[in-house]
Protein backbone atom coordinates (compact mmCIF):
# COMPACT_ATOMS: atom_id res chain seq x y z
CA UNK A 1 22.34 89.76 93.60
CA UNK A 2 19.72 87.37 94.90
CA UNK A 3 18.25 87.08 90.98
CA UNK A 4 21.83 86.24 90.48
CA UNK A 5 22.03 83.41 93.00
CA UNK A 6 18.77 81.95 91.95
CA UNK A 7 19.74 81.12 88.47
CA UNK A 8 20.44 77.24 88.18
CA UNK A 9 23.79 77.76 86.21
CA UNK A 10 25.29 80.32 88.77
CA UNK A 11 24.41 78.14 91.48
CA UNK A 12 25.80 75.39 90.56
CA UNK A 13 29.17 76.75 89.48
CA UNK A 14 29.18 78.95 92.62
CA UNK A 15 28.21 75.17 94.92
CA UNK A 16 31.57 73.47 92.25
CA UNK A 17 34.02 76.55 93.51
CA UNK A 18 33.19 76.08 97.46
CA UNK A 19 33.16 72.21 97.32
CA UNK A 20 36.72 72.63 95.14
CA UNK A 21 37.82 75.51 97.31
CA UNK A 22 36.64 72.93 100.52
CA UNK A 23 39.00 69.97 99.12
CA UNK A 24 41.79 71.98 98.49
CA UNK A 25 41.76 73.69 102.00
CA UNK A 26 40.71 70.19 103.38
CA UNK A 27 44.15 68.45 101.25
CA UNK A 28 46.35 71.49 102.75
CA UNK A 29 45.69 70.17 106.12
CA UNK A 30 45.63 66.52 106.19
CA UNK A 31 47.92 65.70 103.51
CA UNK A 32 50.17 69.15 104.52
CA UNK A 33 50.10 68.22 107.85
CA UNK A 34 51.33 64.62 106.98
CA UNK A 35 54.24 66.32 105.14
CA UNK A 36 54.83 68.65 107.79
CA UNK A 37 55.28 65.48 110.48
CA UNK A 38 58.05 63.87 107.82
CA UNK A 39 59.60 67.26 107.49
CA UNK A 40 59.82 67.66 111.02
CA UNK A 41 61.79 63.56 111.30
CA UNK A 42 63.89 64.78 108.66
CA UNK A 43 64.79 67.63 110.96
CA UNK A 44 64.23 66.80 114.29
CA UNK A 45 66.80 66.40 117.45
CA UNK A 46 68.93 63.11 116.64
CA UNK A 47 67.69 62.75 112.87
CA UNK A 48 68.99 62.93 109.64
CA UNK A 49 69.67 66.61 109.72
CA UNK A 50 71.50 66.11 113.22
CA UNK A 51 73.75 63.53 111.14
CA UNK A 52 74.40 65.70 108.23
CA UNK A 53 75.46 68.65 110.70
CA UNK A 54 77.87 66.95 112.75
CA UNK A 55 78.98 65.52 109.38
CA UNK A 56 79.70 69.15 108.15
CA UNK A 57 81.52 69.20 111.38
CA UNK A 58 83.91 66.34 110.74
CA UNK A 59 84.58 67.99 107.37
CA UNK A 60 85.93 71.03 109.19
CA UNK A 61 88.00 68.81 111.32
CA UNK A 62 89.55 67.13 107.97
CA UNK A 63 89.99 70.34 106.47
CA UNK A 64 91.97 71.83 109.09
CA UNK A 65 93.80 68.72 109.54
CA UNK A 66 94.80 68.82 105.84
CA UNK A 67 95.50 72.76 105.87
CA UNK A 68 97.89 72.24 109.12
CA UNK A 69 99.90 69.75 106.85
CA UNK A 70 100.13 71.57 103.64
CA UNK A 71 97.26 70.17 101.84
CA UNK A 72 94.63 72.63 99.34
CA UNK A 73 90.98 72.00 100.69
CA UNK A 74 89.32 75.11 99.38
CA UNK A 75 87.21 72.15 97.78
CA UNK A 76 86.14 70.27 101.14
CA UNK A 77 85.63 73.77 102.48
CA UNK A 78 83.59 74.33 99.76
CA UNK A 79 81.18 71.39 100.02
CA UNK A 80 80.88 71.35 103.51
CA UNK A 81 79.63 75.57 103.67
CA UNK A 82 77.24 74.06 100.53
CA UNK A 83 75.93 71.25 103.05
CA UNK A 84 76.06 73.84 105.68
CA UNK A 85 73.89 76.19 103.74
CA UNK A 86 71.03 74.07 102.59
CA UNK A 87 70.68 72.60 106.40
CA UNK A 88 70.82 76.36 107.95
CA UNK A 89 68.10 76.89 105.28
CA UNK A 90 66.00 73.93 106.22
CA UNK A 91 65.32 73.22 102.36
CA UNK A 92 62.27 70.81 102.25
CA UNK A 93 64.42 69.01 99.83
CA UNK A 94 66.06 65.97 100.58
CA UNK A 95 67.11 65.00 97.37
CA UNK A 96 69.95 68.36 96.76
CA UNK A 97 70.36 67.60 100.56
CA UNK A 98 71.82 64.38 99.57
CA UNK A 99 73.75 65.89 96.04
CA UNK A 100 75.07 68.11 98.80
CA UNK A 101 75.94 65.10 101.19
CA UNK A 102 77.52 63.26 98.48
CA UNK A 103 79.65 65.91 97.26
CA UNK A 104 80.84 66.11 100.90
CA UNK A 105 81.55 62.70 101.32
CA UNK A 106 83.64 62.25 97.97
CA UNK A 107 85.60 65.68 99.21
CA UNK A 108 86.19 64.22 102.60
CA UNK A 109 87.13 60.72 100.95
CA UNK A 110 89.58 62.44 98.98
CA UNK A 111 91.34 64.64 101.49
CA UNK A 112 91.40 61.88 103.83
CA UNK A 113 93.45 59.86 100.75
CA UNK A 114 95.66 62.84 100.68
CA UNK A 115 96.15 62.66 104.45
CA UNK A 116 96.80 58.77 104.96
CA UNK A 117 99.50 59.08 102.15
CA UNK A 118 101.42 62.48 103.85
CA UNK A 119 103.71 61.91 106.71
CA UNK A 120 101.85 63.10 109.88
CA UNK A 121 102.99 63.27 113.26
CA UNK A 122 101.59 60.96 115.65
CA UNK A 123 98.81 63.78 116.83
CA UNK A 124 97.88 64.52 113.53
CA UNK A 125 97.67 60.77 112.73
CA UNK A 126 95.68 59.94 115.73
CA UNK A 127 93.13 62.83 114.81
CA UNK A 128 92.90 61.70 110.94
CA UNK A 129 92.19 58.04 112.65
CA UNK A 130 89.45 59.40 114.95
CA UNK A 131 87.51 61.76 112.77
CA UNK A 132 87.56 58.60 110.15
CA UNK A 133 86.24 56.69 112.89
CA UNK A 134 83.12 59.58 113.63
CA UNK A 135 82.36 59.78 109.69
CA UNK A 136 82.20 56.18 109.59
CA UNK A 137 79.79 56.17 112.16
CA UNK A 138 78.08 59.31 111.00
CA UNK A 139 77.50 57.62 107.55
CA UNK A 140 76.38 54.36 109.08
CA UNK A 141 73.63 56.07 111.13
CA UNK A 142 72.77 58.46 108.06
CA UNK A 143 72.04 55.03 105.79
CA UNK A 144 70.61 53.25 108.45
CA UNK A 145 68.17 56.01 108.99
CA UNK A 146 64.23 55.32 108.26
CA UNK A 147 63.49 58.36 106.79
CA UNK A 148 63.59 56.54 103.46
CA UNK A 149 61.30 54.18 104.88
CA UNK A 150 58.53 56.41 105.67
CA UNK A 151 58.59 58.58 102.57
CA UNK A 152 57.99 55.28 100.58
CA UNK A 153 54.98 54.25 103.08
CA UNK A 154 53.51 57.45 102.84
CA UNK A 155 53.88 57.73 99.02
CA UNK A 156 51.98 53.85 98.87
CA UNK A 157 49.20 54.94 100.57
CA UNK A 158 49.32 58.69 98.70
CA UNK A 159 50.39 57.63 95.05
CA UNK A 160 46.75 58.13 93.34
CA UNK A 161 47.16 60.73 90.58
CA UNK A 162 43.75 62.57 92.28
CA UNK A 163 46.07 62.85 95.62
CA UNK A 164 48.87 64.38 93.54
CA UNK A 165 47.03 66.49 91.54
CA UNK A 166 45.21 67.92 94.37
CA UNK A 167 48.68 68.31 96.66
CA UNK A 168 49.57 70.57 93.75
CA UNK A 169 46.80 72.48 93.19
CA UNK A 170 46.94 72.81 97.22
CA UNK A 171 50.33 73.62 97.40
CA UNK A 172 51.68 70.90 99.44
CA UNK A 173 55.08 69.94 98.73
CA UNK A 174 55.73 66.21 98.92
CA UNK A 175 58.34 64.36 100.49
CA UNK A 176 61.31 63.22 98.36
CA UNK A 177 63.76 60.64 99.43
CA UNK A 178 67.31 61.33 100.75
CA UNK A 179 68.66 60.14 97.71
C-alpha cells in the first residue's frame, strides 16, 4: 500500500478525490443550509404554507356551502385534498405548490360564481360573503408574501454555473419560486 501511495499519479488523483469530496461536503452545508433556512420561511408559523392551509380551509367552507345548496363540488373537493396533500407532505417544491394553489383558486372562483347566482338564505349568504372576504385576504397576504423576494436574492448571489453544478453534484435542491 505505501508503494502505492508514493507513486506521483496515485497521489495526485487520490489529493483531486478528497479536495472534490471536501467541496462537495463543504457545498452540502453552506449552500444546503441556505436552502434549508428558505425552506423553513416557506414553511414556518405565519408563512406561505400557513396561508395556503387556511386557504384549503376556506375551500372546505365553500364546498360545504355549495353541497348544503345543491351544488356538485367533487371538483373543489378535489383541489383542495391535492393542496392539502402536497402541504401535509412538505414538498420542497413551490412551483406544483402553486399549480396546486391555482387550481384551488380557479375551483373556489367558480363555486363561489355558482353560489352568488343561487338563491341562498340570508345565513348561507352571509357565510358565502365572509369566507369571500377571508380568501380575499388569504390571497392578498399569499402575493404580498417575500418569499419570492428572497429566492431571487439568493439565486443573484448563487447563479454561477460552478455553484449549480456543484449544488447538484452535492445534492442540494434549490429553491424555486411560488410561481
Amino acid at each position: 500500500m505505501k508503494k502505492l501511495l508514493s507513486k506521483k499519479p496515485v497521489a495526485i488523483v487520490l489529493c483531486l478525490l478528497i479536495v472534490l469530496g471536501s467541496t462537495l461536503l463543504n457545498t452540502r452545508i453552506r449552500l444546503g443550509g441556505a436552502c434549508r433556512e428558505l425552506y423553513n420561511n416557506f414553511y414556518g408559523p405565519g408563512s406561505m404554507a400557513y396561508q395556503l392551509g387556511e386557504v384549503c380551509t376556506e375551500g372546505d367552507t365553500m364546498a360545504a356551502l355549495a353541497e348544503a345548496n345543491g351544488i356538485d363540488a367533487s371538483s373543489l373537493r378535489r383541489s383542495v385534498e391535492s393542496l392539502r396533500g402536497m402541504l401535509n407532505q412538505e414538498e420542497d417544491n413551490a412551483s406544483r405548490l402553486y399549480s396546486g394553489y391555482m387550481w384551488l383558486r380557479d375551483e373556489l372562483s367558480q363555486t363561489r360564481q355558482q353560489l352568488f347566482s343561487s338563491n341562498l338564505n340570508d345565513t348561507d349568504a352571509s357565510q358565502l360573503r365572509a369566507a369571500t372576504d377571508r380568501f380575499s385576504a388569504l390571497q392578498s397576504a399569499i402575493s404580498s408574501s417575500d418569499y419570492n423576494t428572497q429566492v431571487r436574492s439568493f439565486e443573484s448571489s448563487n447563479s454561477s454555473l460552478l455553484t449549480r453544478v456543484l449544488a447538484r453534484l452535492a445534492g442540494v435542491n434549490m429553491p424555486v419560486e411560488f410561481a
